[in-house]
PDB file of N, CA and C in Angstrom:
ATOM      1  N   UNK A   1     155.971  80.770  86.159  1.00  0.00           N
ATOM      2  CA  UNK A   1     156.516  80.128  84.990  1.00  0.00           C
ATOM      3  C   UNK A   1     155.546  80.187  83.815  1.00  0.00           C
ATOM      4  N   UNK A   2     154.612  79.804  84.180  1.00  0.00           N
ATOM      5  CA  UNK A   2     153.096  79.462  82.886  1.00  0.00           C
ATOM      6  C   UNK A   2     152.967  81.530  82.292  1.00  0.00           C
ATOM      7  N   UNK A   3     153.124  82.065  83.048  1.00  0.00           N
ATOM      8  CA  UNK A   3     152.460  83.851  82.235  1.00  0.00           C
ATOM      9  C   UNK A   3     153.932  84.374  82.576  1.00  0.00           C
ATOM     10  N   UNK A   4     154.792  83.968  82.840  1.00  0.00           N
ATOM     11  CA  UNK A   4     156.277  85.056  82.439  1.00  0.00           C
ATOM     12  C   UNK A   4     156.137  85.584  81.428  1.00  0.00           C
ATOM     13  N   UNK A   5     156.195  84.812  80.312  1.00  0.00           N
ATOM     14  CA  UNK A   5     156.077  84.956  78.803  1.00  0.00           C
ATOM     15  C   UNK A   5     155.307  86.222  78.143  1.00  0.00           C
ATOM     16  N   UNK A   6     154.070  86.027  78.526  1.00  0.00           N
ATOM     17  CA  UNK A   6     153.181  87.514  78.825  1.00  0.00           C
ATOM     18  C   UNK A   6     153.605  88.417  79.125  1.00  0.00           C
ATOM     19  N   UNK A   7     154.141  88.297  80.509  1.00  0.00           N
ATOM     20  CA  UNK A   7     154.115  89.411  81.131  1.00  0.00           C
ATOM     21  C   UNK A   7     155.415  90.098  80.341  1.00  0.00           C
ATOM     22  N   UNK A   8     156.054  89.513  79.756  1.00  0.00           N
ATOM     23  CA  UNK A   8     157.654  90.380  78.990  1.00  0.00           C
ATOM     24  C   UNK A   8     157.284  90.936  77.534  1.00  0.00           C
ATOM     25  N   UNK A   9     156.196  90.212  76.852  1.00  0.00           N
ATOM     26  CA  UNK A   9     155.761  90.643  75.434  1.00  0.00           C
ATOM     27  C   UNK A   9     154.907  91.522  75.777  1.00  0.00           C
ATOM     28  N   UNK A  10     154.364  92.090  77.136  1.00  0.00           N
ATOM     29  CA  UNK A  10     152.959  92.612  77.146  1.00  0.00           C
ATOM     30  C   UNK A  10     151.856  92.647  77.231  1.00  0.00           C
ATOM     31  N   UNK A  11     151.725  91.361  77.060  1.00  0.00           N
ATOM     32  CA  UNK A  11     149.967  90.661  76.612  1.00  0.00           C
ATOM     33  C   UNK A  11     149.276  90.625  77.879  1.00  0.00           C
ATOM     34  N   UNK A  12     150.237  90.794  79.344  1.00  0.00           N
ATOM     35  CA  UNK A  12     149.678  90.661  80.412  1.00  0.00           C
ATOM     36  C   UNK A  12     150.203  91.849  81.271  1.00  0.00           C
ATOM     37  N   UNK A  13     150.130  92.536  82.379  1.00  0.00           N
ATOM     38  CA  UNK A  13     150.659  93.714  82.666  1.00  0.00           C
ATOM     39  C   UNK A  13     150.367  92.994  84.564  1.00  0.00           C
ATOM     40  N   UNK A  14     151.327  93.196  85.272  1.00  0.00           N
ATOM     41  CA  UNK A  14     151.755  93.147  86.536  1.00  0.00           C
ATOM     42  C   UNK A  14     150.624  94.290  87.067  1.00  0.00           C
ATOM     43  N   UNK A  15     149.659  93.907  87.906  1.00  0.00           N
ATOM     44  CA  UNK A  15     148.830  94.963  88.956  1.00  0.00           C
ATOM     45  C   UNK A  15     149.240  94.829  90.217  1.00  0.00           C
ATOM     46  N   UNK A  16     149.466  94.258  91.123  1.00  0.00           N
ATOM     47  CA  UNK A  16     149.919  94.441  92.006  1.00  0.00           C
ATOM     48  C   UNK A  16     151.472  93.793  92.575  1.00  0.00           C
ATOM     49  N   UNK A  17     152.607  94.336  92.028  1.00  0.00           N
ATOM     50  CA  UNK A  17     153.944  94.056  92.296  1.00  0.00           C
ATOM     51  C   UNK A  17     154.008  93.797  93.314  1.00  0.00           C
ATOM     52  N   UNK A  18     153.600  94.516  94.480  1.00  0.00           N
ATOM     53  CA  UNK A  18     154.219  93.862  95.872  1.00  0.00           C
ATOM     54  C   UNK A  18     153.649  92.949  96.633  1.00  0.00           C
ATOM     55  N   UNK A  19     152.588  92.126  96.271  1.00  0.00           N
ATOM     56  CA  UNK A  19     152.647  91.081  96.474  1.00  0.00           C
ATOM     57  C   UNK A  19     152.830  89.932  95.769  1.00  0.00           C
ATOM     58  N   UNK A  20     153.770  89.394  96.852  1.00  0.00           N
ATOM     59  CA  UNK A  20     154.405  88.044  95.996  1.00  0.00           C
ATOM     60  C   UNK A  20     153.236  86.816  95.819  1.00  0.00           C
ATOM     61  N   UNK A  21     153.674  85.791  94.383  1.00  0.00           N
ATOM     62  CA  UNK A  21     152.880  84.899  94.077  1.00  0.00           C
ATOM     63  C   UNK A  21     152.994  84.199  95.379  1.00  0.00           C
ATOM     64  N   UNK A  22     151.942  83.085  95.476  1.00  0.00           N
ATOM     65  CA  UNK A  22     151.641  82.240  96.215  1.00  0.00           C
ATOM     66  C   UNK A  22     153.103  81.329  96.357  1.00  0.00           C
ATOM     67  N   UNK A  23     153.563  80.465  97.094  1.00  0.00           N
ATOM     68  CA  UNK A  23     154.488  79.845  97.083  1.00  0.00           C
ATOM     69  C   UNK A  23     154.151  78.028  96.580  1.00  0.00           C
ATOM     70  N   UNK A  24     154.965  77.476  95.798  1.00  0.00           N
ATOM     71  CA  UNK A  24     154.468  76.283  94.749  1.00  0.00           C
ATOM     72  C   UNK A  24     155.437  75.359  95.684  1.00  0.00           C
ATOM     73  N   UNK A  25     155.071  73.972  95.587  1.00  0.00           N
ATOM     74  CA  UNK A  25     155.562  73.104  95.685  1.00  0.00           C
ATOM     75  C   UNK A  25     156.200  72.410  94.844  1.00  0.00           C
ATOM     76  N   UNK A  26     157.865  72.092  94.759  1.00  0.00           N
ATOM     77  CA  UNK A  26     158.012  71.481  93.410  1.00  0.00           C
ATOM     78  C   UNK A  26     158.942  70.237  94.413  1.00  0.00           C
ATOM     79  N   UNK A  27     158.413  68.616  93.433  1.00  0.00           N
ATOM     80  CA  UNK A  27     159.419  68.198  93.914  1.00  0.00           C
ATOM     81  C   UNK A  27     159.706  66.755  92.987  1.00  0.00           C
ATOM     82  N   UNK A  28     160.767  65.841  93.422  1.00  0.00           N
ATOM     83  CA  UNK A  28     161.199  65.200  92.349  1.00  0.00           C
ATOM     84  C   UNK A  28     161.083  63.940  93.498  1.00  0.00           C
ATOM     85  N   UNK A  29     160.905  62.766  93.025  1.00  0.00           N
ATOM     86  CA  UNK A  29     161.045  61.331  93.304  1.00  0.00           C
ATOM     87  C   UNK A  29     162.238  60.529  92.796  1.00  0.00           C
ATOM     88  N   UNK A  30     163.196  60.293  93.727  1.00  0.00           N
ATOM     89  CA  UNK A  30     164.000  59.563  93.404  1.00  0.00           C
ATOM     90  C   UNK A  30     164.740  58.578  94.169  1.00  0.00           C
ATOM     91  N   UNK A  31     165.392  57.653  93.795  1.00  0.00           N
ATOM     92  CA  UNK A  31     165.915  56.555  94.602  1.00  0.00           C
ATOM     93  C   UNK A  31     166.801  57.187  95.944  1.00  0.00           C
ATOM     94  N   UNK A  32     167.009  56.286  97.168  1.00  0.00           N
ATOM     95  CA  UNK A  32     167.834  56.571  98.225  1.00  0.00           C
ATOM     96  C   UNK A  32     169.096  56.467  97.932  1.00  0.00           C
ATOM     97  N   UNK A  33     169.891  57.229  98.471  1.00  0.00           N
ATOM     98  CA  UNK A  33     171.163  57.975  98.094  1.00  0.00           C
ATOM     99  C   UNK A  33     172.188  56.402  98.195  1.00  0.00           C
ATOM    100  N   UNK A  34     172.097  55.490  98.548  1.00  0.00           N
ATOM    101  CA  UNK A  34     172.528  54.059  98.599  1.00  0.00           C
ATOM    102  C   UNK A  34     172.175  53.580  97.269  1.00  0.00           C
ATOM    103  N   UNK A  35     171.348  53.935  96.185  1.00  0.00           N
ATOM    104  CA  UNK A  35     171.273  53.136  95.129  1.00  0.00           C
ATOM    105  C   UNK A  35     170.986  54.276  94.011  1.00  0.00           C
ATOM    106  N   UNK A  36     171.365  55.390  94.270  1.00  0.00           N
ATOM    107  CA  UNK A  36     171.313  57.089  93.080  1.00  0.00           C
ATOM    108  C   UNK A  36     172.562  56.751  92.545  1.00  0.00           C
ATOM    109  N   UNK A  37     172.571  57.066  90.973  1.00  0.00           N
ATOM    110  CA  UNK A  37     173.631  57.421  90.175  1.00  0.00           C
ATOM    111  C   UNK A  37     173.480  58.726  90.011  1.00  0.00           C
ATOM    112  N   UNK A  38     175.122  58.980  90.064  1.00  0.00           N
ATOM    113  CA  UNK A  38     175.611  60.223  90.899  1.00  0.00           C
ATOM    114  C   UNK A  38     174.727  61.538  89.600  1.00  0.00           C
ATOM    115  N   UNK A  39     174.460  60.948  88.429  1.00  0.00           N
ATOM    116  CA  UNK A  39     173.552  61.986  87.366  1.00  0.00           C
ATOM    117  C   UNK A  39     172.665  61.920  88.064  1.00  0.00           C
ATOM    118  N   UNK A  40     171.846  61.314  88.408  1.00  0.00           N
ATOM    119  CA  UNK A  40     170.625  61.786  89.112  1.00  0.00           C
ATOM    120  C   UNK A  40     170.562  62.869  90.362  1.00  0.00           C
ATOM    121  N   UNK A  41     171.948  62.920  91.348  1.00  0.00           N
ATOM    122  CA  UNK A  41     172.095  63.760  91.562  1.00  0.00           C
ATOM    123  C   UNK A  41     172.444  65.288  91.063  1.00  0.00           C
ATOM    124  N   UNK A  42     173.226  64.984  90.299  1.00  0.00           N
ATOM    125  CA  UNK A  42     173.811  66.142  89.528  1.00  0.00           C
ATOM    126  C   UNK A  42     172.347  67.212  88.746  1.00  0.00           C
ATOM    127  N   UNK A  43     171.408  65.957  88.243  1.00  0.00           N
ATOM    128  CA  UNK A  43     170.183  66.607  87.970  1.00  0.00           C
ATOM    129  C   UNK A  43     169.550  67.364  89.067  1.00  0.00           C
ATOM    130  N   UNK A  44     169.257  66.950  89.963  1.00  0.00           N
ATOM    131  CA  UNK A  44     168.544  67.477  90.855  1.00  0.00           C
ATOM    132  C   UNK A  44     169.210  69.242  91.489  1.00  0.00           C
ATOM    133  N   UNK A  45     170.335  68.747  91.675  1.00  0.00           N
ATOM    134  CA  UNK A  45     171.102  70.382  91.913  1.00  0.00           C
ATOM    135  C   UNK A  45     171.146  71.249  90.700  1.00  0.00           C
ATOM    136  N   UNK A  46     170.971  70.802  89.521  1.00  0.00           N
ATOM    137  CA  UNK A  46     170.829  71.587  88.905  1.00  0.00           C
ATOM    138  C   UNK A  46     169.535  72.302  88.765  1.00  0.00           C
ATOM    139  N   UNK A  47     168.383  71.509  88.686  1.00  0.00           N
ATOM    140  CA  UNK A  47     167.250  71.591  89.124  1.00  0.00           C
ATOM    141  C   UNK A  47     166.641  72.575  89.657  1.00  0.00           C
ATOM    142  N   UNK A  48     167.431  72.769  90.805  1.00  0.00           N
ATOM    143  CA  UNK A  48     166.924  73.362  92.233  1.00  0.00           C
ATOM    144  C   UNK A  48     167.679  74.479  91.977  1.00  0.00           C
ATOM    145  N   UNK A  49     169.049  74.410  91.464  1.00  0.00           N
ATOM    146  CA  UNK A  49     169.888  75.897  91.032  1.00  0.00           C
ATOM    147  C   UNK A  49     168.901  76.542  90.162  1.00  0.00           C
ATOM    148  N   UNK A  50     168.130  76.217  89.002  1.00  0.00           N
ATOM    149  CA  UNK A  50     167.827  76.852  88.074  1.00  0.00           C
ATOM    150  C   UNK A  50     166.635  77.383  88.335  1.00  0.00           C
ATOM    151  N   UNK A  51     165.941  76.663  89.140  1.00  0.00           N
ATOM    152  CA  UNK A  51     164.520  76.972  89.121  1.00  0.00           C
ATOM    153  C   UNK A  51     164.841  78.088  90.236  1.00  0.00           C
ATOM    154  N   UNK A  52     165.575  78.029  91.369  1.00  0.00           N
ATOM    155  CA  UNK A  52     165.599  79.582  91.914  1.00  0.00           C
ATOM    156  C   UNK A  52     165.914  80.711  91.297  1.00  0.00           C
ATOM    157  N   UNK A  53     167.020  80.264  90.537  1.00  0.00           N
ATOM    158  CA  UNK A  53     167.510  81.403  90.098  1.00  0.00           C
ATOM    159  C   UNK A  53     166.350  82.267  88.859  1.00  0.00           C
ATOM    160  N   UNK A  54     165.482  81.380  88.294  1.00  0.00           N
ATOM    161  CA  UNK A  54     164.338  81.572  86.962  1.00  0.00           C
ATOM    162  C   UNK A  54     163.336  82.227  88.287  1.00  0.00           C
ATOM    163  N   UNK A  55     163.064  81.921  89.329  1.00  0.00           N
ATOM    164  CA  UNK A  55     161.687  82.608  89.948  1.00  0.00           C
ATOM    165  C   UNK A  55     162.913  83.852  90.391  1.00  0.00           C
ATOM    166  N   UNK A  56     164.017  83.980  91.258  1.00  0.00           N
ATOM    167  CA  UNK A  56     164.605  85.514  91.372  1.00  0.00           C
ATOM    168  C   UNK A  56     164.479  86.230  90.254  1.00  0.00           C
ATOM    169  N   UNK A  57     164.660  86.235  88.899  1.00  0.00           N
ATOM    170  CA  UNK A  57     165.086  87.048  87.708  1.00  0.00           C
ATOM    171  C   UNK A  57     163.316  87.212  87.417  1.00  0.00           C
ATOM    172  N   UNK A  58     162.264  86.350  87.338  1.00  0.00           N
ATOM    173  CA  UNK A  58     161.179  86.937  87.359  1.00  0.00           C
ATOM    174  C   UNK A  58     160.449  87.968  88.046  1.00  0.00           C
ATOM    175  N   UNK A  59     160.582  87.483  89.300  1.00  0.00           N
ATOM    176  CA  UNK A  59     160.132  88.789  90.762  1.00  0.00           C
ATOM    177  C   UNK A  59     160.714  89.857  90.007  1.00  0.00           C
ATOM    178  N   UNK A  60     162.131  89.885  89.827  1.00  0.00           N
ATOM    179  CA  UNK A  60     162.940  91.018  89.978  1.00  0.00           C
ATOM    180  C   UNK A  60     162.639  91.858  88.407  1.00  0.00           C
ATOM    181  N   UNK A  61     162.247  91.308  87.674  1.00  0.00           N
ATOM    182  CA  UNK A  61     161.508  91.294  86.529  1.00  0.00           C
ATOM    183  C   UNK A  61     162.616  91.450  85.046  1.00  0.00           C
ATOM    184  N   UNK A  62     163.613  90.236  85.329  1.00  0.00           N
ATOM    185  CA  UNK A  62     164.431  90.360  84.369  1.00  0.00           C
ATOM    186  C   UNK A  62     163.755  89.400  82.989  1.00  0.00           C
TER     187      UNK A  62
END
């Protein structure tokens, strides 16, 4: 996420493609599903949709 940006303007150049970055931990804190408003869910799937789909289109180098 932090050098995508680079790496698409140039300023940084990919040396070794086939190995993949390290794997990150991402995660969110939130109330038990007995006291979540249903946006807080809705955030979270979106969340988790986007951020995969933003690290696939990077690897893949869109």
């Amino acid at each position: 996420f932090e050098v995508e940006p680079f790496i698409r303007d140039r300023r940084l150049k990919v040396i070794l493609p086939q190995t993949p970055p390290t794997p990150v931990q991402f995660a969110a804190v939130y109330p038990h599903k007995k006291l979540q408003d249903p946006k807080v869910r809705l955030l979270l799937d979106f969340m988790a949709e986007r951020c995969q789909r933003l690290i696939k289109d990077i690897l893949a180098g869109k």
